[in-house]
Protein backbone atom coordinates (compact mmCIF):
# COMPACT_ATOMS: atom_id res chain seq x y z
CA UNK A 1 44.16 145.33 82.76
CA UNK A 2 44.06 146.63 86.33
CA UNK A 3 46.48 147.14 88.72
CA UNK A 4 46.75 144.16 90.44
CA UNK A 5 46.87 141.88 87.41
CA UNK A 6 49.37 144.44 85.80
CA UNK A 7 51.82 143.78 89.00
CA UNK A 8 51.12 139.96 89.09
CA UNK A 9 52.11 139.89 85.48
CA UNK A 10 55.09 141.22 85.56
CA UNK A 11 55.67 139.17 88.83
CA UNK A 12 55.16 135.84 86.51
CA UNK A 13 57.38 136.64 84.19
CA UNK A 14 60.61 137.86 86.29
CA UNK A 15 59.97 134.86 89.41
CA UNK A 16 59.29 132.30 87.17
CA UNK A 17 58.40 128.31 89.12
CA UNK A 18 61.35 126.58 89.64
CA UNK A 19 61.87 123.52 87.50
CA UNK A 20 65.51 123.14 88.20
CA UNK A 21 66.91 121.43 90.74
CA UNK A 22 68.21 123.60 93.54
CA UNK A 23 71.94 123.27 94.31
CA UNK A 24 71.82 125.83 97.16
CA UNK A 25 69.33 125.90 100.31
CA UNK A 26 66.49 126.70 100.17
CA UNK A 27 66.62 130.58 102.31
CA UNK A 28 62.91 129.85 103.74
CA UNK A 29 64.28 126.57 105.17
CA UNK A 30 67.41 127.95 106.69
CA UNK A 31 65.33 130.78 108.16
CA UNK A 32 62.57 128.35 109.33
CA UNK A 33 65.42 125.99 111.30
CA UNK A 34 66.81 129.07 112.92
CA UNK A 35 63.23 129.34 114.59
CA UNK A 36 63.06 128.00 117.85
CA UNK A 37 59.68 127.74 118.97
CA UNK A 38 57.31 125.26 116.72
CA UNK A 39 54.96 128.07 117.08
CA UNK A 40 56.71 130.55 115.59
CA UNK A 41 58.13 127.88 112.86
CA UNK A 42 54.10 127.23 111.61
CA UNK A 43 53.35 131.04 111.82
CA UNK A 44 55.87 132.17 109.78
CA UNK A 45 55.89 128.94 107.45
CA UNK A 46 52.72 130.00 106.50
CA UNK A 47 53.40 133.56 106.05
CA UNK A 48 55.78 132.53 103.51
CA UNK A 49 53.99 130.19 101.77
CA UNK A 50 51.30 132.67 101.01
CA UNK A 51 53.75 135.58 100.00
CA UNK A 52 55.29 132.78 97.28
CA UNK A 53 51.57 131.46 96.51
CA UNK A 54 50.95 135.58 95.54
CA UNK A 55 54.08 134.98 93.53
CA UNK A 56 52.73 132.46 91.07
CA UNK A 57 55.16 129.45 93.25
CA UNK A 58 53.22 126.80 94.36
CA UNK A 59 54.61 127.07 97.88
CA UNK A 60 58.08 128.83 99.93
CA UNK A 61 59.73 125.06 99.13
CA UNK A 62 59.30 125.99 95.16
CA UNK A 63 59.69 129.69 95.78
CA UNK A 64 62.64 131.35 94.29
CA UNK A 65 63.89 133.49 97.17
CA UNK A 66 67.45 134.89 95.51
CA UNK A 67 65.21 136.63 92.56
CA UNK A 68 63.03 138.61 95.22
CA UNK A 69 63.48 142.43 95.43
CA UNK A 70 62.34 144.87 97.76
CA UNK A 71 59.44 146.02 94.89
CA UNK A 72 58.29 142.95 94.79
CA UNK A 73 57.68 143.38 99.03
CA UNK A 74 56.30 147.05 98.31
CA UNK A 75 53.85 145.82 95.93
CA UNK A 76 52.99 142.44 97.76
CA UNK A 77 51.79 144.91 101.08
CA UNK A 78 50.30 147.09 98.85
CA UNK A 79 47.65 144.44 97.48
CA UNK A 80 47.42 142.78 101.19
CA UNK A 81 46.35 146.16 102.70
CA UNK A 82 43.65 146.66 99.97
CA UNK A 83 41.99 142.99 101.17
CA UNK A 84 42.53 144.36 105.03
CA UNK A 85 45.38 143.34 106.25
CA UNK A 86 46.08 144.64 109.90
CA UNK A 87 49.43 145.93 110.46
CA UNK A 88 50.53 143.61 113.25
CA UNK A 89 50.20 140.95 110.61
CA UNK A 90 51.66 142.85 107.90
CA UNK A 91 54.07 143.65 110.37
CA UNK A 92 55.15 139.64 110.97
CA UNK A 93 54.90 139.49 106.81
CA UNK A 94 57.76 141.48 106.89
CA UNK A 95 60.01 139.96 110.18
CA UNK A 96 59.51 136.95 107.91
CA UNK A 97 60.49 138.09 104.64
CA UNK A 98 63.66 139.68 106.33
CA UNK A 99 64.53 136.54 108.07
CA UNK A 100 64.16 135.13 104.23
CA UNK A 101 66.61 138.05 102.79
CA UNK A 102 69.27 137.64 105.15
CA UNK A 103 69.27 133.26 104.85
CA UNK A 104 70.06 134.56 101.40
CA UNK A 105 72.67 136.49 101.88
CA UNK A 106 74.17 134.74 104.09
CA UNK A 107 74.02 131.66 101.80
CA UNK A 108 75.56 133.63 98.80
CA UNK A 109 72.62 133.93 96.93
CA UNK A 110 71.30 137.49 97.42
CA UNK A 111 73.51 140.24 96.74
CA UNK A 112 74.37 142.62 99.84
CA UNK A 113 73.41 145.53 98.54
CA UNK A 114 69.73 144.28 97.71
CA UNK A 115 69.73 142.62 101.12
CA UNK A 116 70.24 146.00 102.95
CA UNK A 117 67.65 147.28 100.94
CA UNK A 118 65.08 145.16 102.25
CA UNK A 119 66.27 144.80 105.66
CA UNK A 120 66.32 149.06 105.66
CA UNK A 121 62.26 148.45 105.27
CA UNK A 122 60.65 149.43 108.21
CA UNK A 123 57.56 147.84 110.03
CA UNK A 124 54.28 150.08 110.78
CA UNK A 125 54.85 151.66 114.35
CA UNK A 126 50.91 151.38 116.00
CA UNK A 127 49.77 150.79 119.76
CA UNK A 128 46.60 148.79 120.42
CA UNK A 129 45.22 148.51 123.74
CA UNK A 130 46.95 145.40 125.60
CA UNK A 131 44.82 142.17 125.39
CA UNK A 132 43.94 139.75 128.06
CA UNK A 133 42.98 140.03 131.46
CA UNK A 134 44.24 139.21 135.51
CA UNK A 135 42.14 137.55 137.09
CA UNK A 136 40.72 138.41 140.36
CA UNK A 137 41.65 137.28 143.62
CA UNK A 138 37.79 136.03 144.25
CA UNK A 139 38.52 134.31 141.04
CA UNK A 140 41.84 132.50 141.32
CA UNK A 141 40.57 131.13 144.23
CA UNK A 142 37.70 129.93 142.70
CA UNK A 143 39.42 128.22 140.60
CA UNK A 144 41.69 126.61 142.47
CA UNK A 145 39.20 125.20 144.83
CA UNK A 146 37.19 123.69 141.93
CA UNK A 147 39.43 120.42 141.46
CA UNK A 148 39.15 117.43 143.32
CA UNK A 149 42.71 116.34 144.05
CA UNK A 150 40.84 112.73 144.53
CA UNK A 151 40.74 112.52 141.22
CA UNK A 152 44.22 112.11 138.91
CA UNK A 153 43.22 114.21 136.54
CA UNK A 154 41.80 117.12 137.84
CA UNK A 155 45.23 116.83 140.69
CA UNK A 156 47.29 116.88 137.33
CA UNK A 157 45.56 119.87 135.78
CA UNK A 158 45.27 121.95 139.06
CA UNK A 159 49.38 121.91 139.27
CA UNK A 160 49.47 122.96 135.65
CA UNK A 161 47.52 125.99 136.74
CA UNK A 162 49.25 126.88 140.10
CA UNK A 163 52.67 126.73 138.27
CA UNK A 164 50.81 129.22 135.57
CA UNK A 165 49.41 131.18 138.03
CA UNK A 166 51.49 130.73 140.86
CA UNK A 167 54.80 131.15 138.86
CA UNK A 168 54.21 132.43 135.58
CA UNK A 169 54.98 129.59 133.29
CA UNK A 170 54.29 129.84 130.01
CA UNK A 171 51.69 127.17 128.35
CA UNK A 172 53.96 126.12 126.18
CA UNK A 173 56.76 125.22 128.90
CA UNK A 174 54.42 123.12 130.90
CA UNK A 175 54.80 119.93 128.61
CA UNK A 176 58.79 120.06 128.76
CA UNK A 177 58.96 120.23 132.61
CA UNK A 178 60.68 116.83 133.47
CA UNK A 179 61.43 114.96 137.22
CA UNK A 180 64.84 115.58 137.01
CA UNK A 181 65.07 119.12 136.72
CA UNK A 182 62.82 119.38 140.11
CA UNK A 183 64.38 119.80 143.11
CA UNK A 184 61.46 119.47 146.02
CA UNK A 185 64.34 120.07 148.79
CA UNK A 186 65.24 123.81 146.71
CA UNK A 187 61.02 123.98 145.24
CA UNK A 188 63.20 124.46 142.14
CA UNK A 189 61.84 123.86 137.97
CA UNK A 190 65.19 124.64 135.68
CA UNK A 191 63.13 124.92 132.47
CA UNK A 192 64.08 125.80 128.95
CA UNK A 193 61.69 128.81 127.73
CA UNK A 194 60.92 131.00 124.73
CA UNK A 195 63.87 131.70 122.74
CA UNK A 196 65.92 128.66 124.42
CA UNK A 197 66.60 130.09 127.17
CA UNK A 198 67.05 128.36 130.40
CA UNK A 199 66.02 129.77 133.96
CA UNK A 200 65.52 128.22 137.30
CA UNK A 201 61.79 129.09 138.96
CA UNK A 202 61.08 129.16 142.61
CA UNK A 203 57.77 127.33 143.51
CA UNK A 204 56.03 128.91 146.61
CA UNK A 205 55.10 126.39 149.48
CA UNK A 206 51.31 126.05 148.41
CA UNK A 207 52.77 125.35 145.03
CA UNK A 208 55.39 122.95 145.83
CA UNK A 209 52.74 121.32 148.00
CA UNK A 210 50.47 120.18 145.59
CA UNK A 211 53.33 119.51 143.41
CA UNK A 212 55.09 117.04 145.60
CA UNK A 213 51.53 115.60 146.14
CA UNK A 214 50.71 114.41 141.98
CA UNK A 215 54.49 113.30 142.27
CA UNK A 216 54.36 110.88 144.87
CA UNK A 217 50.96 109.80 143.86
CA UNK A 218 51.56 109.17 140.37
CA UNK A 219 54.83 110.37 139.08
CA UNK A 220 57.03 108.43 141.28
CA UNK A 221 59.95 108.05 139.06
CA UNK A 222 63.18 109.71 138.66
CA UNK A 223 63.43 110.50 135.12
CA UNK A 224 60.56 111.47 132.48
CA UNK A 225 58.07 114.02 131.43
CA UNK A 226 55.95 115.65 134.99
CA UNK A 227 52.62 116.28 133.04
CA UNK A 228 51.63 112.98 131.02
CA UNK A 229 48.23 112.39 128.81
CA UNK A 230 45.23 110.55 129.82
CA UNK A 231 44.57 107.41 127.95
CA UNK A 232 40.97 107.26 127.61
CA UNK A 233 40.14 105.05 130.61
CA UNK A 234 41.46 106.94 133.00
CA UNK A 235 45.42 105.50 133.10
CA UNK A 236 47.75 108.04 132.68
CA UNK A 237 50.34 107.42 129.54
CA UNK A 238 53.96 108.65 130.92
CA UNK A 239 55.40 107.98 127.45
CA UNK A 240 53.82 111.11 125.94
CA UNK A 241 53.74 114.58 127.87
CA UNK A 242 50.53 116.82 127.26
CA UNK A 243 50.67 118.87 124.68
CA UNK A 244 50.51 123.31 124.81
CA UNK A 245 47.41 123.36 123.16
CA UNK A 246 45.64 120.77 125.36
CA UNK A 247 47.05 122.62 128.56
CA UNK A 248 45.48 126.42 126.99
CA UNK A 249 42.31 124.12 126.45
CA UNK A 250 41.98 123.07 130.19
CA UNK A 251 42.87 126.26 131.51
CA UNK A 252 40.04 128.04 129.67
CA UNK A 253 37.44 125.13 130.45
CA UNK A 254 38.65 125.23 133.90
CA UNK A 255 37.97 128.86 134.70
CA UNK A 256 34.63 129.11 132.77
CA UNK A 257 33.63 125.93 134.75
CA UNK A 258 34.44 127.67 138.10
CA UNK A 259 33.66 131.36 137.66
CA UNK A 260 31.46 131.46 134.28
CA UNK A 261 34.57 133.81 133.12
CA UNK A 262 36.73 134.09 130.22
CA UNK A 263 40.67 133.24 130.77
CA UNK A 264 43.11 132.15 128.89
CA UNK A 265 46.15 130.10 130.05
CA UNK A 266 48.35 133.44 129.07
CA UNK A 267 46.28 135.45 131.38
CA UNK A 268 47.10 133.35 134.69
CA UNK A 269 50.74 134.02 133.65
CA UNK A 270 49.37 137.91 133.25
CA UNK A 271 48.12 137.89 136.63
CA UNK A 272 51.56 136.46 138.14
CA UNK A 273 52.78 139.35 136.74
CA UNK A 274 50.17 141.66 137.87
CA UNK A 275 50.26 140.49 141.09
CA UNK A 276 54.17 140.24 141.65
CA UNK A 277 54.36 144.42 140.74
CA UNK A 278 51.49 144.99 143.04
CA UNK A 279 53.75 144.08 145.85
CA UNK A 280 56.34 146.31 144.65
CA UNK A 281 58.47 143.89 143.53
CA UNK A 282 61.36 145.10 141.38
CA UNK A 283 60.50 144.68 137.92
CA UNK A 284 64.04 143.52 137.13
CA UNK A 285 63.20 140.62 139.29
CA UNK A 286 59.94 139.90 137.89
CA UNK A 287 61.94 139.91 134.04
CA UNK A 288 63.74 137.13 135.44
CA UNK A 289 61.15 135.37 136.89
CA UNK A 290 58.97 135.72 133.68
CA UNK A 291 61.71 134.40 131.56
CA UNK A 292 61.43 137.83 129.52
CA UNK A 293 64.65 139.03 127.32
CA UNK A 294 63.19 142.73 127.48
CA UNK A 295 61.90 145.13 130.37
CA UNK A 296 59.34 146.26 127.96
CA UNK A 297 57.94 143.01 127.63
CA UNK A 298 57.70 142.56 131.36
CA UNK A 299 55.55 146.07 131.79
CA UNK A 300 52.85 145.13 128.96
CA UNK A 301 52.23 142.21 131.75
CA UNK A 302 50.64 145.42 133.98
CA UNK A 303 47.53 145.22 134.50
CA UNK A 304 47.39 147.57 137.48
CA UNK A 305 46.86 150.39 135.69
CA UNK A 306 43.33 149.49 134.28
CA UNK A 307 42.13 149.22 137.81
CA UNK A 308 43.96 152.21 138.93
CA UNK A 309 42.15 154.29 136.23
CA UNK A 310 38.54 153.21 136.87
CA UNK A 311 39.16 154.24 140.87
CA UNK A 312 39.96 157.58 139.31
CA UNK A 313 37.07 158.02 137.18
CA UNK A 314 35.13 157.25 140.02
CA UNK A 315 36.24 159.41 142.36
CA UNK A 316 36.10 162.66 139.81
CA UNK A 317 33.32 165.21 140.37
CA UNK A 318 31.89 167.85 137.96
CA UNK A 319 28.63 168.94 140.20
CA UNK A 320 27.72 169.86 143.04
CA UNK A 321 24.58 167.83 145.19
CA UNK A 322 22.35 170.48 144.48
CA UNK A 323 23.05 170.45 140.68
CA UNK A 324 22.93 166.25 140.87
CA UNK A 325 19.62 166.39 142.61
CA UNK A 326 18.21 168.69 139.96
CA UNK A 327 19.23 166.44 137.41
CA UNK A 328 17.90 163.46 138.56
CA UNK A 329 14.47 164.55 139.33
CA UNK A 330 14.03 166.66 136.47
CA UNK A 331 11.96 165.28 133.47
């Protein structure tokens, strides 16, 4: 028998499915509700539901969290990283699987002293180069001169990208931006962000301009969602706000439409970012204006220091003329 089937045996017979009912909560659900971001909720759901699935349950609802011991982590990772599993994902396996141990706990049903246990394992400490991208200056302007503000749709989607680009939001705070938390005498959004946190953003004249101009045009009302859907003939539906996904979709379309150039919704909010610390803005500040809980967060938004390297590369020399003429004429 090898290895693996060895370890999934033994698995079987000491996490047995569930055929009781369960007087206590379920520690994946508690976890799950303390989640605040839908997001992060699906992401982790699923995480879950595979590490029980490994475990012989037929999901985390049927999985048998009290019974699970830190072994039983040490020899799920050890079977994921044979099939390939990168450590930022084995990584969230774990931020999951903690969050699992400590519902437990705190819901009686693990003991404490196999609870510290788990939550003493640490993640895999790595770097990877940052993804994404700011966009250019040639480009954002591009882009922004693209829409026709004649038309309702493209007006709506060209404020969606001036308060991404212009102010940093987030996708996924777009569709929650309502008419009564905007104050057009202030240019003032109060927003709640990542985490549910709330913050008040400052939109700069150009931005509040085109803002104030899809408001009075077709969002005249005092109370309801700013950013509506389309119904498929054109009339805008202000009983359902656009969704994140649909808002990453058009920001991506958008840019290759304009400049034949990859860029993602997250990367206008990069270049806000970019841009802000290119001024010399205090970084503090920019934190705050990002909605960030963490400094370090707020510096992998830097994309400065791509650009700064390539001007040095440039400018090195190893040779003198005489040795590059040599070099190039020589065959």
């Amino acid at each position: 028998m090898s290895e693996k089937r060895a370890l999934t045996a033994q698995l079987a017979e000491e996490m047995p499915p569930s055929t009781e009912r369960r007087d206590s909560p379920n520690p994946a659900l508690v976890y799950l509700s303390e989640l605040s971001s839908p997001t992060s909720r699906r992401t982790m759901a699923s995480k879950l539901s595979k590490f029980a699935q490994w475990a012989h349950y037929m999901d985390l609802r049927d999985c048998e969290w009290e019974k699970v011991r830190p072994e039983h982590l040490l020899a799920f990772f050890a079977t994921q990283a044979k099939e390939g599993i990168s450590i930022s994902t084995s990584n969230c396996y774990l931020a999951a699987l903690k969050g699992v141990a400590r519902a437990a706990w705190m819901t009686g049903q693990m003991s404490h002293e196999v609870y510290l246990k788990i939550a003493a394992m640490k993640q895999k400490r790595y770097y990877r180069l940052p993804t994404g991208r700011s966009i250019t200056r040639e480009e954002s302007s591009r882009l922004i001169e693209s829409f026709d503000e004649d038309n309702p749709q493209d007006l709506r989607d060209k404020v969606m990208i001036l308060l991404m680009l212009g102010c940093g939001l987030r996708r996924g705070e777009i569709p929650g931006l309502k008419l009564e938390n905007y104050d057009p005498m202030e240019r003032s959004l109060r927003l709640i962000g990542k985490g549910n946190k709330e913050r008040k953003v400052f939109l700069p004249p150009a931005v509040a301009t085109v803002v104030n101009e899809w408001l009075m045009r077709y969002r005249p009302e005092d109370k309801g969602y700013i950013f509506c859907r389309f119904f498929k003939g054109g009339k805008l539906d202000t009983t359902r706000p656009i969704d994140a996904t649909s808002v990453g979709r058009i920001a991506k379309s958008r840019m290759i439409e304009a400049h034949n150039a990859p860029c993602s919704a997250h990367d206008l909010r990069r270049t806000f970012a970019t841009r802000l610390l290119g001024k010399n803005v205090d970084i503090v500040t920019v934190k705050n204006m990002m909605g960030h809980a963490n400094i370090v967060t707020t510096a992998l938004y830097d994309r400065r220091g791509e650009d700064a390297q390539k001007t040095v590369a440039d400018s090195v020399v190893f040779y003198s003329k005489k040795e590059l003429l040599v070099e190039e004429f020589s065959f």
